[in-house]
Protein backbone atom coordinates (compact mmCIF):
# COMPACT_ATOMS: atom_id res chain seq x y z
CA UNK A 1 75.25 -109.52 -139.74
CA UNK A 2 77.70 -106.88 -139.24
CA UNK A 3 77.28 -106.74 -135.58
CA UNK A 4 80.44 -105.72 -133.24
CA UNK A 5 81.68 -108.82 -131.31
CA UNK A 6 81.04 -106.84 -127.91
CA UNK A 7 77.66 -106.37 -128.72
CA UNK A 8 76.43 -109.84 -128.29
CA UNK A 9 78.72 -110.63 -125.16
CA UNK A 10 76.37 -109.48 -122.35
CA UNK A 11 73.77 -111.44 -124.16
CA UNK A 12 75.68 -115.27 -124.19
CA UNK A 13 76.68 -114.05 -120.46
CA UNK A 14 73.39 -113.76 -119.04
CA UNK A 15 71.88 -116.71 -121.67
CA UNK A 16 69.56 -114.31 -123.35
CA UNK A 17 69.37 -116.45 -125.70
CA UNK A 18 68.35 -119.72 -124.42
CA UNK A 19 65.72 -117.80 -122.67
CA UNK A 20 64.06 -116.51 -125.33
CA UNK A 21 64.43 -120.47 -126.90
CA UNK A 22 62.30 -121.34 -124.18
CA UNK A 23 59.75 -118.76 -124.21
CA UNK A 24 59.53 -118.99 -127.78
CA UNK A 25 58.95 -123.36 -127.30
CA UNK A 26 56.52 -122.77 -123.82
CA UNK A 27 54.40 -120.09 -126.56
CA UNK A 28 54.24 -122.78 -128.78
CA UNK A 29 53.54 -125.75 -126.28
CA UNK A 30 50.85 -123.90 -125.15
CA UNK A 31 46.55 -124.77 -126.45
CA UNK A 32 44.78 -121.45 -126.80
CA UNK A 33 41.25 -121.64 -125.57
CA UNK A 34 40.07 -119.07 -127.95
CA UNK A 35 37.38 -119.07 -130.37
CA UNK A 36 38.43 -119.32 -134.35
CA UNK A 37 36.51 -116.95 -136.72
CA UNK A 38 35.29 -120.18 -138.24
CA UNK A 39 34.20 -121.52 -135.48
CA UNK A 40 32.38 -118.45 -134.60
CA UNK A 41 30.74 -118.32 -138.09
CA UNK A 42 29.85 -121.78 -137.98
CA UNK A 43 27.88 -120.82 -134.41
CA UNK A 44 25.96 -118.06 -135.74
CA UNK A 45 24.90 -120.14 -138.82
CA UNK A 46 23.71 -122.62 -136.45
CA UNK A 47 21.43 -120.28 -133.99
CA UNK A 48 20.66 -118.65 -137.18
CA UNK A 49 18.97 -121.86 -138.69
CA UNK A 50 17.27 -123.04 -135.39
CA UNK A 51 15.47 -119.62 -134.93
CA UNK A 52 14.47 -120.22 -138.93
CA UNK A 53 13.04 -123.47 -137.98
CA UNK A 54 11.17 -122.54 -134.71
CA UNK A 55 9.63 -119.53 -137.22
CA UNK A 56 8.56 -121.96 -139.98
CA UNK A 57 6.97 -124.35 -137.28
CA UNK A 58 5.00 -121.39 -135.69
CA UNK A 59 3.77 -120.24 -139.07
CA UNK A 60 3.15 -123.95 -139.86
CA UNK A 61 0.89 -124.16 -136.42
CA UNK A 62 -1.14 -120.95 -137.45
CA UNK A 63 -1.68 -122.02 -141.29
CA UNK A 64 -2.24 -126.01 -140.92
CA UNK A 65 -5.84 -125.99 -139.81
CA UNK A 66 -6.77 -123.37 -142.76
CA UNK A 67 -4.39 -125.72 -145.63
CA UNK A 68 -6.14 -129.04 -144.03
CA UNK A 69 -9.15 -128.86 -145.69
CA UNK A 70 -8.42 -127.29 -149.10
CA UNK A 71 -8.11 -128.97 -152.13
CA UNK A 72 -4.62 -129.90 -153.66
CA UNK A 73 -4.89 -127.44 -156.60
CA UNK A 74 -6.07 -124.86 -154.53
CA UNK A 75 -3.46 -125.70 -151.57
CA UNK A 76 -0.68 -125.00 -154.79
CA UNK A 77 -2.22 -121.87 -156.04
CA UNK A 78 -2.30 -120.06 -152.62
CA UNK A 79 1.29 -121.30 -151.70
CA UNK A 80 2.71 -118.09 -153.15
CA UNK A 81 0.81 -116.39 -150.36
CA UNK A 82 3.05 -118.36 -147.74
CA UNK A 83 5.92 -116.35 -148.53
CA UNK A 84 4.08 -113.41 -147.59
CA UNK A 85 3.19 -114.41 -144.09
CA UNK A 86 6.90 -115.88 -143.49
C-alpha cells in the first residue's frame, strides 16, 4: 500500500489492530432489536385491514335490516349503491 514502515509501528505496539478485530466481531455478534422497513410495512398493512373490516361490519350492521327483506334481483340492482355509503 505504499505506506512507510514507521507508520504502522505504534499501531502493532499498542494492538490497534486486534482491537478493532474485536469490535468489528462484538458489532457483528450482536441482535439488533430494531424494526425492518418490512416489518414495519407489513404492520401498517395489518392495522390497515382490521380498521377496513371493523368499517365493513358497521356498514353491514346499519344496511342488514333494510337488504333482509328485499328481493334477490332487487338486493343486486341496489348493490352499486353500497359503494356509495362505504
Amino acid at each position: 500500500m505504499n505506506v512507510p514502515e514507521g507508520t504502522a509501528g505504534p499501531a502493532k505496539r499498542e494492538r490497534w489492530t486486534q482491537q478493532i478485530e474485536t469490535a468489528k466481531h462484538a458489532t457483528a455478534s450482536t441482535q439488533s432489536n430494531a424494526v425492518t422497513p418490512l416489518q414495519s410495512i407489513a404492520a401498517v398493512m395489518q392495522e390497515r385491514g382490521e380498521r377496513y373490516r371493523e368499517r365493513i361490519a358497521g356498514v353491514s350492521k346499519k344496511v342488514i335490516g333494510h337488504v333482509e327483506p328485499m328481493e334477490a334481483d332487487e338486493t343486486l340492482s341496489r348493490s352499486a349503491q353500497l359503494e356509495k355509503w362505504i
